[in-house]
C-alpha atoms as a PDB file:
ATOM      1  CA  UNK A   1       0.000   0.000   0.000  1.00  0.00           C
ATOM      2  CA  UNK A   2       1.453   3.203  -0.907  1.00  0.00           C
ATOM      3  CA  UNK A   3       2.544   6.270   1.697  1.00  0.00           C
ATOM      4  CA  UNK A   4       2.040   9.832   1.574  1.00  0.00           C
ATOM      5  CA  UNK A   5       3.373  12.654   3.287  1.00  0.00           C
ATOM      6  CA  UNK A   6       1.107  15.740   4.198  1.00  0.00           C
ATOM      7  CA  UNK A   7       2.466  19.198   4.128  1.00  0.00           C
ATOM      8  CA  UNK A   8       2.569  20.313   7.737  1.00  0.00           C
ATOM      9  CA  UNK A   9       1.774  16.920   8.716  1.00  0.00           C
ATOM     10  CA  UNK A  10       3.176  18.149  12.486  1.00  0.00           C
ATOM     11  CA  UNK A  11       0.622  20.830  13.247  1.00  0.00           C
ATOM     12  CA  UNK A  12      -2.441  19.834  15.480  1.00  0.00           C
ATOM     13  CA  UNK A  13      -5.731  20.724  15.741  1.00  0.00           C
ATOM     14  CA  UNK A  14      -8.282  19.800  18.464  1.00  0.00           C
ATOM     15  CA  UNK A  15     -11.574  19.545  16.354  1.00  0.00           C
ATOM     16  CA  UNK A  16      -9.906  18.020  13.477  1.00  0.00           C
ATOM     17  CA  UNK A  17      -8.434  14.501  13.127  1.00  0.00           C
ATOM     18  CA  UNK A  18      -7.291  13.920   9.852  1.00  0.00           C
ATOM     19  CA  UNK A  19      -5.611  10.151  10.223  1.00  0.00           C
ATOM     20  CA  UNK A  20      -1.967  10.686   9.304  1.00  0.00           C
ATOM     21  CA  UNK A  21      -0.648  10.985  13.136  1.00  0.00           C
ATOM     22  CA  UNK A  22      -3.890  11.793  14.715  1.00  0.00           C
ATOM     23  CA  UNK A  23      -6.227   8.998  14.857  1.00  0.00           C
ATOM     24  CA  UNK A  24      -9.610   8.787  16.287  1.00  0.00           C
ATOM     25  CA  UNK A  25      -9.365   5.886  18.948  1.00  0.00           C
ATOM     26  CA  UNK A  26      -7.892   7.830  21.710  1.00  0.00           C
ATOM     27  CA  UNK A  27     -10.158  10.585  21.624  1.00  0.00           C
ATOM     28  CA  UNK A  28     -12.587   7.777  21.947  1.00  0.00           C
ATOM     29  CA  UNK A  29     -11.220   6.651  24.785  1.00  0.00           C
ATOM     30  CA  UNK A  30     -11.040   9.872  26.706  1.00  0.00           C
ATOM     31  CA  UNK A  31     -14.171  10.744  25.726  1.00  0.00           C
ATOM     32  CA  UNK A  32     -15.804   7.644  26.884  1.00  0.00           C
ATOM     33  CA  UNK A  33     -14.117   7.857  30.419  1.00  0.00           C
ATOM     34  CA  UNK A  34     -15.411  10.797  30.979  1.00  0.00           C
ATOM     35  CA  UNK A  35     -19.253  10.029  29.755  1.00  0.00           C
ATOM     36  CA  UNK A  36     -22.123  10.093  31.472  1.00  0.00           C
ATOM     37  CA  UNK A  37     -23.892   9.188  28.088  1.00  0.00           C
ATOM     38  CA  UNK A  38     -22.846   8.130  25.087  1.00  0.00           C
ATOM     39  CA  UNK A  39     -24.428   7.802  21.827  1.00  0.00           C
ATOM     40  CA  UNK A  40     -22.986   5.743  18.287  1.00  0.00           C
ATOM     41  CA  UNK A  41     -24.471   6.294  15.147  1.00  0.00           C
ATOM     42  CA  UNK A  42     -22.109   4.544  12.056  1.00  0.00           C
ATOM     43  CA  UNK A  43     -23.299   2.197   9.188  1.00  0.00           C
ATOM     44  CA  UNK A  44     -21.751  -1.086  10.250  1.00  0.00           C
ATOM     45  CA  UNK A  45     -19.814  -2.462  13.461  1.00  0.00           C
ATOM     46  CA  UNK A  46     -16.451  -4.728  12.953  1.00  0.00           C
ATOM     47  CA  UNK A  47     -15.604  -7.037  15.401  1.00  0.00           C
ATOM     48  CA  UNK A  48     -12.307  -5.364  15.092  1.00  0.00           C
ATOM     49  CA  UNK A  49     -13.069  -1.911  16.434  1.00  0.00           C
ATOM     50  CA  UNK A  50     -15.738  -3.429  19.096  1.00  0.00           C
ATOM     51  CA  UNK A  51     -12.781  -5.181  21.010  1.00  0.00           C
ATOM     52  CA  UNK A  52     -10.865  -2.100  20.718  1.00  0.00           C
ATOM     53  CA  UNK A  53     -13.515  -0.079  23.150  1.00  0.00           C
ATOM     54  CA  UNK A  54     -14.990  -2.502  24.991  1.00  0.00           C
ATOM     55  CA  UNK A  55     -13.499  -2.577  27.783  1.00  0.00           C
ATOM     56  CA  UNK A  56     -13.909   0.954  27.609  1.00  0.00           C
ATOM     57  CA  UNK A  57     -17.341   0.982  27.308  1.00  0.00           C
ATOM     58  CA  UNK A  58     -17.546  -1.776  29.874  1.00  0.00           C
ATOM     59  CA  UNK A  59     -15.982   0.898  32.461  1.00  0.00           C
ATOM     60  CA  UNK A  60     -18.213   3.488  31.809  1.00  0.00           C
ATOM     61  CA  UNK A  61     -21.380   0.984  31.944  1.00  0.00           C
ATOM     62  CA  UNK A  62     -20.042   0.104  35.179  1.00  0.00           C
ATOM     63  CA  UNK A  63     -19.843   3.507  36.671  1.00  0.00           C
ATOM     64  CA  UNK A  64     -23.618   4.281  35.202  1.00  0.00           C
ATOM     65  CA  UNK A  65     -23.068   5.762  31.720  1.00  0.00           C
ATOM     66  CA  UNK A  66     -26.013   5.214  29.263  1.00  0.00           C
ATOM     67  CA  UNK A  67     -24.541   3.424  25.948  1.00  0.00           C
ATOM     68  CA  UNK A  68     -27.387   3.669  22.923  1.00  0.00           C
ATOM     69  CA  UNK A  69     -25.431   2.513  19.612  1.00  0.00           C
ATOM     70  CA  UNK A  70     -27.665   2.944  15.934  1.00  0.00           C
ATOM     71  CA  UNK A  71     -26.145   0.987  13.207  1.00  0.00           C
ATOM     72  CA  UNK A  72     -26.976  -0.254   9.813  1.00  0.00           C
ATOM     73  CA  UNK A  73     -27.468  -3.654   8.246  1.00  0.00           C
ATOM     74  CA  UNK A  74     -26.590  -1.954   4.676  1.00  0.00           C
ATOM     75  CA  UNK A  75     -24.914  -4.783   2.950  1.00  0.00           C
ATOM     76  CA  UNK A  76     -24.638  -7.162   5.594  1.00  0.00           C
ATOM     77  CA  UNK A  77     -21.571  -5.757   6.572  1.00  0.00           C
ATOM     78  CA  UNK A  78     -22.166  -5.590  10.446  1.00  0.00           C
ATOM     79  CA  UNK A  79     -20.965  -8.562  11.778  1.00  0.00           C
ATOM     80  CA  UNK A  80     -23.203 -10.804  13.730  1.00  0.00           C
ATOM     81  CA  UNK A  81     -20.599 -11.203  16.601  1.00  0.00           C
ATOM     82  CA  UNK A  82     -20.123  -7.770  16.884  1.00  0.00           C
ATOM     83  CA  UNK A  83     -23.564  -7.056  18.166  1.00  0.00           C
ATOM     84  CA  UNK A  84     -23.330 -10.683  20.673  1.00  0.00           C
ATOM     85  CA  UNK A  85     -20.197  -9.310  21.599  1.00  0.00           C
ATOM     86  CA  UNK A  86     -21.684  -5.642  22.789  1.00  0.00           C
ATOM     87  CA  UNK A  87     -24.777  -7.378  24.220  1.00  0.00           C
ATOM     88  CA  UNK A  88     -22.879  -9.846  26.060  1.00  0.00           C
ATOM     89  CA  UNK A  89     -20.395  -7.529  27.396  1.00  0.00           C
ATOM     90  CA  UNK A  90     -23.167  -4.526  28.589  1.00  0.00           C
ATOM     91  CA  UNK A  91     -26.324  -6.335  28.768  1.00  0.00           C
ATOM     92  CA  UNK A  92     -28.894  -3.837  30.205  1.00  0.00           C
ATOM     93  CA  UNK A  93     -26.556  -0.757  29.953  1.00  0.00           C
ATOM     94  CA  UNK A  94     -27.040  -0.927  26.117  1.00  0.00           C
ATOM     95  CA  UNK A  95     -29.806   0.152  23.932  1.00  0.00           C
ATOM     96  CA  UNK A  96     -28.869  -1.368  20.321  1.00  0.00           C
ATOM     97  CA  UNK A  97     -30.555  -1.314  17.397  1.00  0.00           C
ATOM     98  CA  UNK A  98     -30.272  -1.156  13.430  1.00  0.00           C
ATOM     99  CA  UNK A  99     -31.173   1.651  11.311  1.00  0.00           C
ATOM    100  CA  UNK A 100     -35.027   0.343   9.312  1.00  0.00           C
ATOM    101  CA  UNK A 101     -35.382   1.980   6.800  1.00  0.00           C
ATOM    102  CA  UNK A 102     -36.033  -0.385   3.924  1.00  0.00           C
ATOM    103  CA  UNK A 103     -34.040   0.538   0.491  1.00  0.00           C
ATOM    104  CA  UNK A 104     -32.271   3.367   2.110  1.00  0.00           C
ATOM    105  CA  UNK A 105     -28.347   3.373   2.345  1.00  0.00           C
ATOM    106  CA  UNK A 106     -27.172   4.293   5.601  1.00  0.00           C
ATOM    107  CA  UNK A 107     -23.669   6.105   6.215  1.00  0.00           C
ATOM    108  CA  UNK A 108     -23.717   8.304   8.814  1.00  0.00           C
ATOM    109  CA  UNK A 109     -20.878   7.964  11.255  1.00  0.00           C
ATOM    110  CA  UNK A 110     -21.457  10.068  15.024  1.00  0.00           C
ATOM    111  CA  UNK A 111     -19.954   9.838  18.143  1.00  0.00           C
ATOM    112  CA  UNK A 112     -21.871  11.768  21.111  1.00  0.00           C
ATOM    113  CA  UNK A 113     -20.494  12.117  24.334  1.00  0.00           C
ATOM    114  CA  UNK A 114     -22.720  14.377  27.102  1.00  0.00           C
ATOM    115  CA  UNK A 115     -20.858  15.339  30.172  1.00  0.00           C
ATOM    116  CA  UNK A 116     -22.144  17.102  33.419  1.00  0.00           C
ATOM    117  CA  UNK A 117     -21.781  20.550  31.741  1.00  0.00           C
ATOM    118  CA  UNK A 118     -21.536  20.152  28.214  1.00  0.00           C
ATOM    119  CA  UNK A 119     -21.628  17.485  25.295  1.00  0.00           C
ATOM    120  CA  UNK A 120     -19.506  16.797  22.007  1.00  0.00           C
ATOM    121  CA  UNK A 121     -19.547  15.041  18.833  1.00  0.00           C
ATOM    122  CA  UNK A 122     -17.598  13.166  16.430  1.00  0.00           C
ATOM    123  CA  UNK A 123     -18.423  13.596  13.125  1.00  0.00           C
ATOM    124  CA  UNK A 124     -16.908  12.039   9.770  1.00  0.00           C
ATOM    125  CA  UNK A 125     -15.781   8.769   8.140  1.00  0.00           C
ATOM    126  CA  UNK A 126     -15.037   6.545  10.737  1.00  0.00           C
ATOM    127  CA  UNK A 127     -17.123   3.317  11.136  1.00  0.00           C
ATOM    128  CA  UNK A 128     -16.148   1.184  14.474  1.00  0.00           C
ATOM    129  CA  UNK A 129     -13.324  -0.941  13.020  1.00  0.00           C
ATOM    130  CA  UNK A 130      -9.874  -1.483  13.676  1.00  0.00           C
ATOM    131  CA  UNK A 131      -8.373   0.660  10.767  1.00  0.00           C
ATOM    132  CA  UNK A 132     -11.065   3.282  11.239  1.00  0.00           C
ATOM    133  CA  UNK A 133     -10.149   4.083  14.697  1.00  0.00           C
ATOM    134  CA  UNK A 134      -6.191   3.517  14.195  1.00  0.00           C
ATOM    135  CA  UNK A 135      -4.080   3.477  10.569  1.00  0.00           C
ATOM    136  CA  UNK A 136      -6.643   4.607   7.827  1.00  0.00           C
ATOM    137  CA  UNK A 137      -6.353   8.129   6.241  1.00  0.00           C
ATOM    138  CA  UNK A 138     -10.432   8.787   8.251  1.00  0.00           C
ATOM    139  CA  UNK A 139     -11.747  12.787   8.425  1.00  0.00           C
ATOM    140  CA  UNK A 140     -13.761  13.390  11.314  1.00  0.00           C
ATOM    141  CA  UNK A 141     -14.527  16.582  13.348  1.00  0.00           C
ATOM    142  CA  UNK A 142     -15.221  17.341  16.524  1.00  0.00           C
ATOM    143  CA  UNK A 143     -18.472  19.895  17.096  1.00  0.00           C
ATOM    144  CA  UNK A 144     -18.613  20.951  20.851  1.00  0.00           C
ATOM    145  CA  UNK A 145     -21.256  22.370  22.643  1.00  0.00           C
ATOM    146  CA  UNK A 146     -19.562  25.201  24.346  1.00  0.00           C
ATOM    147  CA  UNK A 147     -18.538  26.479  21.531  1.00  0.00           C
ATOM    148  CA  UNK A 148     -20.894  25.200  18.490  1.00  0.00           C
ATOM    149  CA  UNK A 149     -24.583  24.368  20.891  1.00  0.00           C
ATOM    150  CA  UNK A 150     -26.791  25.235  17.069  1.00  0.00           C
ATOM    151  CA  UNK A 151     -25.076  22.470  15.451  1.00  0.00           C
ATOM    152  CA  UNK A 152     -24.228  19.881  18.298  1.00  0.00           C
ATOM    153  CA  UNK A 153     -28.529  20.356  19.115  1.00  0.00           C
ATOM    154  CA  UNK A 154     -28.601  19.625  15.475  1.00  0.00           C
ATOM    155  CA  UNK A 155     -27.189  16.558  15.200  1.00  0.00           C
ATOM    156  CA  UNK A 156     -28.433  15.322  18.690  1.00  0.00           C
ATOM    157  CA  UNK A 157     -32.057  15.874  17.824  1.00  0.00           C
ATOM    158  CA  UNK A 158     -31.438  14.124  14.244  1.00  0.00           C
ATOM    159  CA  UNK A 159     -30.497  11.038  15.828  1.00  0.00           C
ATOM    160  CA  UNK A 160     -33.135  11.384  18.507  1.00  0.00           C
ATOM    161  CA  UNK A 161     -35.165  11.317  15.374  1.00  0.00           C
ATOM    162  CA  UNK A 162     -33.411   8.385  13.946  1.00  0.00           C
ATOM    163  CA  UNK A 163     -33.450   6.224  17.530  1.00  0.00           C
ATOM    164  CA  UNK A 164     -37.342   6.608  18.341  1.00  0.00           C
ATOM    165  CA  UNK A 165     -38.584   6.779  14.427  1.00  0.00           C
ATOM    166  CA  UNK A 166     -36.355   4.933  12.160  1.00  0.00           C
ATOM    167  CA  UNK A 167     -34.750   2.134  14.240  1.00  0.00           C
ATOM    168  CA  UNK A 168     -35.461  -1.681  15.413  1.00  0.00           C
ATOM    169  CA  UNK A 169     -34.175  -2.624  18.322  1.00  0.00           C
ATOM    170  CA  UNK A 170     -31.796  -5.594  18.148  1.00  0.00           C
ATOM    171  CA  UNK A 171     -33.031  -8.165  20.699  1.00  0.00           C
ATOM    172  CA  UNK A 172     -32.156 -11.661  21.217  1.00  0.00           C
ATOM    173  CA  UNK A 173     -34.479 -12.722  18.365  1.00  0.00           C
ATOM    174  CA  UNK A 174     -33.237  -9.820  16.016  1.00  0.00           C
ATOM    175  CA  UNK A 175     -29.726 -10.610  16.489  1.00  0.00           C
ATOM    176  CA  UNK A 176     -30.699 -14.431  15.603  1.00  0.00           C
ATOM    177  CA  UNK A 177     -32.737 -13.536  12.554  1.00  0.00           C
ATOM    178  CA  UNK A 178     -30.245 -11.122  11.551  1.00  0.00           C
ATOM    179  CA  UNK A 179     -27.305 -13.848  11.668  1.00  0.00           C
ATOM    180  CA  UNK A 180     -29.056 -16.379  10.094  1.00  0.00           C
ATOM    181  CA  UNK A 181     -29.518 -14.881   6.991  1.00  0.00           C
ATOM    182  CA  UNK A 182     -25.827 -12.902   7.262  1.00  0.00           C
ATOM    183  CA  UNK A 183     -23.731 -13.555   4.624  1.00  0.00           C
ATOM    184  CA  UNK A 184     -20.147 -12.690   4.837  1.00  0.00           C
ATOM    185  CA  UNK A 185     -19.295  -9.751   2.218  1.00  0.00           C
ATOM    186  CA  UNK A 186     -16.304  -9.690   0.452  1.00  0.00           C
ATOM    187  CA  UNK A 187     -15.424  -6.307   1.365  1.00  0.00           C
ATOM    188  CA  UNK A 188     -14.790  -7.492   5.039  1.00  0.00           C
ATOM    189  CA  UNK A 189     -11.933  -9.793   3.800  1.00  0.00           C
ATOM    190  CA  UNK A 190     -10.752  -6.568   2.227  1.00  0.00           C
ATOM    191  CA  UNK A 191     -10.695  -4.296   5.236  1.00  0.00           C
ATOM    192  CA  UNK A 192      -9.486  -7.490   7.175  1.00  0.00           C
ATOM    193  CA  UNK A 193      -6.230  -7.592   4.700  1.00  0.00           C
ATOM    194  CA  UNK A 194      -5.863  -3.867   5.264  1.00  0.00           C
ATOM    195  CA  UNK A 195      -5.696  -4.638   8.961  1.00  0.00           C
ATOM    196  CA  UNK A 196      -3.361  -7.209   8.442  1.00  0.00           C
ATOM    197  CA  UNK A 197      -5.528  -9.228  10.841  1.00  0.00           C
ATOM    198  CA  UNK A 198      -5.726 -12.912  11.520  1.00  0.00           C
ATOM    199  CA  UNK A 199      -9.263 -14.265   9.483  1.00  0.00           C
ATOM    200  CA  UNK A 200     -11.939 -13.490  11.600  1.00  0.00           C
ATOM    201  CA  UNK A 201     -11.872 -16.653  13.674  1.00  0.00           C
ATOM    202  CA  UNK A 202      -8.810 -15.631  15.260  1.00  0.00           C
ATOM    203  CA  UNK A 203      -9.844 -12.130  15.820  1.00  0.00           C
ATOM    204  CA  UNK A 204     -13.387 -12.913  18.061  1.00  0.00           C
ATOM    205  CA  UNK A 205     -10.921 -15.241  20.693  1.00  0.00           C
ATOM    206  CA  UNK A 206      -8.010 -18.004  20.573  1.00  0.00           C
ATOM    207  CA  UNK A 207      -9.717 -20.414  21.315  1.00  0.00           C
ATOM    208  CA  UNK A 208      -8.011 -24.166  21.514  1.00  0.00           C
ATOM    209  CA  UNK A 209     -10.950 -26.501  20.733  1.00  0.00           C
ATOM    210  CA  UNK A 210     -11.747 -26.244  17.564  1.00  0.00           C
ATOM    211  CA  UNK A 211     -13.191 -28.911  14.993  1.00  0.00           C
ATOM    212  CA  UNK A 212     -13.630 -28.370  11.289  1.00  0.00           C
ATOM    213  CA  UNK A 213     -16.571 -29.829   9.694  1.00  0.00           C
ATOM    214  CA  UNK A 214     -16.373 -29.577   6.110  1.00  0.00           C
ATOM    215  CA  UNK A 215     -16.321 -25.661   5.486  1.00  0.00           C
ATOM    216  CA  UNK A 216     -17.223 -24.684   8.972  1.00  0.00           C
ATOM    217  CA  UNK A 217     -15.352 -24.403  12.121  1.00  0.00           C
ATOM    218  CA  UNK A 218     -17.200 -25.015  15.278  1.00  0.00           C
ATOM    219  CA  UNK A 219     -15.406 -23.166  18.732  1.00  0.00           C
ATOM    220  CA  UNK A 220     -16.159 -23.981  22.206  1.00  0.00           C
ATOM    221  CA  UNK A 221     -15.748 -21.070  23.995  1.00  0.00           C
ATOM    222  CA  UNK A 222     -17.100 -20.821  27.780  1.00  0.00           C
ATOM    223  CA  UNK A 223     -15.477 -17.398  28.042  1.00  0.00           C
ATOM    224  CA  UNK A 224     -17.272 -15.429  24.940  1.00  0.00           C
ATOM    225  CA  UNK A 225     -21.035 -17.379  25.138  1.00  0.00           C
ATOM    226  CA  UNK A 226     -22.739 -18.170  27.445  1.00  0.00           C
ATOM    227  CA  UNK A 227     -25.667 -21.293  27.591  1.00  0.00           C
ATOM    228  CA  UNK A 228     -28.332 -18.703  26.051  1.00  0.00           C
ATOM    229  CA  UNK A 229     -25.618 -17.869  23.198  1.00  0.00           C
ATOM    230  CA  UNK A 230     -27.287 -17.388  19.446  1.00  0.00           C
ATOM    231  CA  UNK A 231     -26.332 -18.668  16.772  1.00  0.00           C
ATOM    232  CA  UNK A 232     -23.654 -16.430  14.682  1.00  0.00           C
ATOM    233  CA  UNK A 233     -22.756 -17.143  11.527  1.00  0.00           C
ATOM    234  CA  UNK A 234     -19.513 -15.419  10.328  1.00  0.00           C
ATOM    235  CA  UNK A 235     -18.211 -16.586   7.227  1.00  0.00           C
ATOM    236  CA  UNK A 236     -17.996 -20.406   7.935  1.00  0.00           C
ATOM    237  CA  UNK A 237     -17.504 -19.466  11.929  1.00  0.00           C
ATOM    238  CA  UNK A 238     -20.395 -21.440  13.476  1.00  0.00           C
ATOM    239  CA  UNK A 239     -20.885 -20.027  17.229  1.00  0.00           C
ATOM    240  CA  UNK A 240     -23.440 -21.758  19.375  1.00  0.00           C
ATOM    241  CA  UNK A 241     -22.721 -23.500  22.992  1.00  0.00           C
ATOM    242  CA  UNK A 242     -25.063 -25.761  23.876  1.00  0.00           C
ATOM    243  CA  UNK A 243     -24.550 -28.528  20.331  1.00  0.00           C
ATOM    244  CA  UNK A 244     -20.866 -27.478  20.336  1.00  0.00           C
ATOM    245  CA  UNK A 245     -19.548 -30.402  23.029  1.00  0.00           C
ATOM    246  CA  UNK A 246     -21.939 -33.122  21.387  1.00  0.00           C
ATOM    247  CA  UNK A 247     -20.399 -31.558  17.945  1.00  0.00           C
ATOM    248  CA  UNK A 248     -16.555 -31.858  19.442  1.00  0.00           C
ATOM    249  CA  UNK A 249     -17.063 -35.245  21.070  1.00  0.00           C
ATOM    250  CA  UNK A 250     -19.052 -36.855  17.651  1.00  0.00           C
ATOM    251  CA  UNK A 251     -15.868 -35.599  15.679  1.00  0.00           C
ATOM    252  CA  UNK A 252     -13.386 -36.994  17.891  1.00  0.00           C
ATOM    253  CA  UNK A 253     -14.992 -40.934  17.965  1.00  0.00           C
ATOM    254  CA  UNK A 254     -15.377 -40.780  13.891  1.00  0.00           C
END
């Protein structure tokens, strides 16, 4: 992949983070440490940039914060075990759901953070993967209250719109029709090889018990699911506890 250099690729700015040495995963990270709320809109999730925050997220669930995250099913590019992984990890602390509007291409990409005495926003390219948040050339600015209220209202009261109007809420039997019919695009192997990432198997947990069954690799995992756990499908990557020790045990006697 080829390199460029921009001219006065030293000089800073607060409000704007332009990807060459200024990436947006550590304002993420402050800003979610310091939450009370805090508010995603983007058009897909990666199971990439999810493990990047949650433990993050996790914190700030833990010390109260509010986490409502709007995505889109555009394309099938959210991953199934993105969404288990969020649910899993926050359970009641998180209101998720996809974008529903039918036809409609979805591409916004907001971050909103509300503090005791003010509130910010991320706005720009980034979607909630890996090279989003930490190598890609991604433009996104950041709008804050103090200084710009008229537009952060603006974009606070459009996603209000979008959350209570234009969204379904991505329960247990959401996320399971949802992964049923999810079909691995080929744009994630893509943004995987720009990642320079393991295949997506490797990425969700190493796991040691694994069994392949013709095309499909079956993981036992204790840590990541639990006995309720959904199916996921994820390119081949069957997840689902409760057949997956009859599964291991049927492979090992044949």
């Amino acid at each position: 992949m080829g390199t460029y250099q921009i001219i006065g690729a030293n000089a800073s700015n607060s409000n704007c983070i332009t990807g060459e040495t200024d990436h947006l995963y550590s304002h993420l990270k402050e800003a979610i440490s310091r939450a009370k709320q805090i508010d995603v809109n983007v058009s897909f999730l990666m199971v990439s940039g999810i493990k990047m925050i949650l433990d993050d997220l996790k914190t700030a669930a833990a010390k109260g914060a509010t986490i409502r995250i709007l995505c889109g099913n555009y394309l099938n590019i959210t991953q199934p075990v993105a969404l288990y992984l969020l649910k899993d990890a926050l359970g009641e602390r998180l209101d998720l759901r996809f974008y529903n509007v039918p036809n409609q291409s979805f591409h916004a990409k907001a971050y909103f953070f509300s503090y005791p005495d003010y509130q910010e926003v991320f706005v720009g390219s980034s979607n909630l993967s890996k090279s989003a948040l930490t190598t890609g050339i991604e433009w996104n600015y950041r709008i804050d209250s103090k200084a710009q209220q008229a537009d952060c209202d603006f974009f606070r009261q459009t996603f209000e719109d979008l959350l209570a109007n234009h969204s379904l809420i991505i329960d247990d039997a959401e996320l399971k029709r949802y992964a049923k019919q999810w079909i691995r695009p080929k744009i994630i192997q893509q943004i995987e090889e720009i990642e320079e990432e393991c295949p997506a198997i490797a990425d969700l947990a190493e796991t040691p018990d694994r069994v392949t069954q013709g095309q499909a690799v079956f993981i036992v995992d204790p840590v990541i699911l639990d006995p309720a756990a959904l199916i996921v499908l994820l390119g081949g990557v069957v997840l689902w506890r409760p057949l997956l020790p009859r599964m291991y045990e049927t492979d090992k006697m044949g």
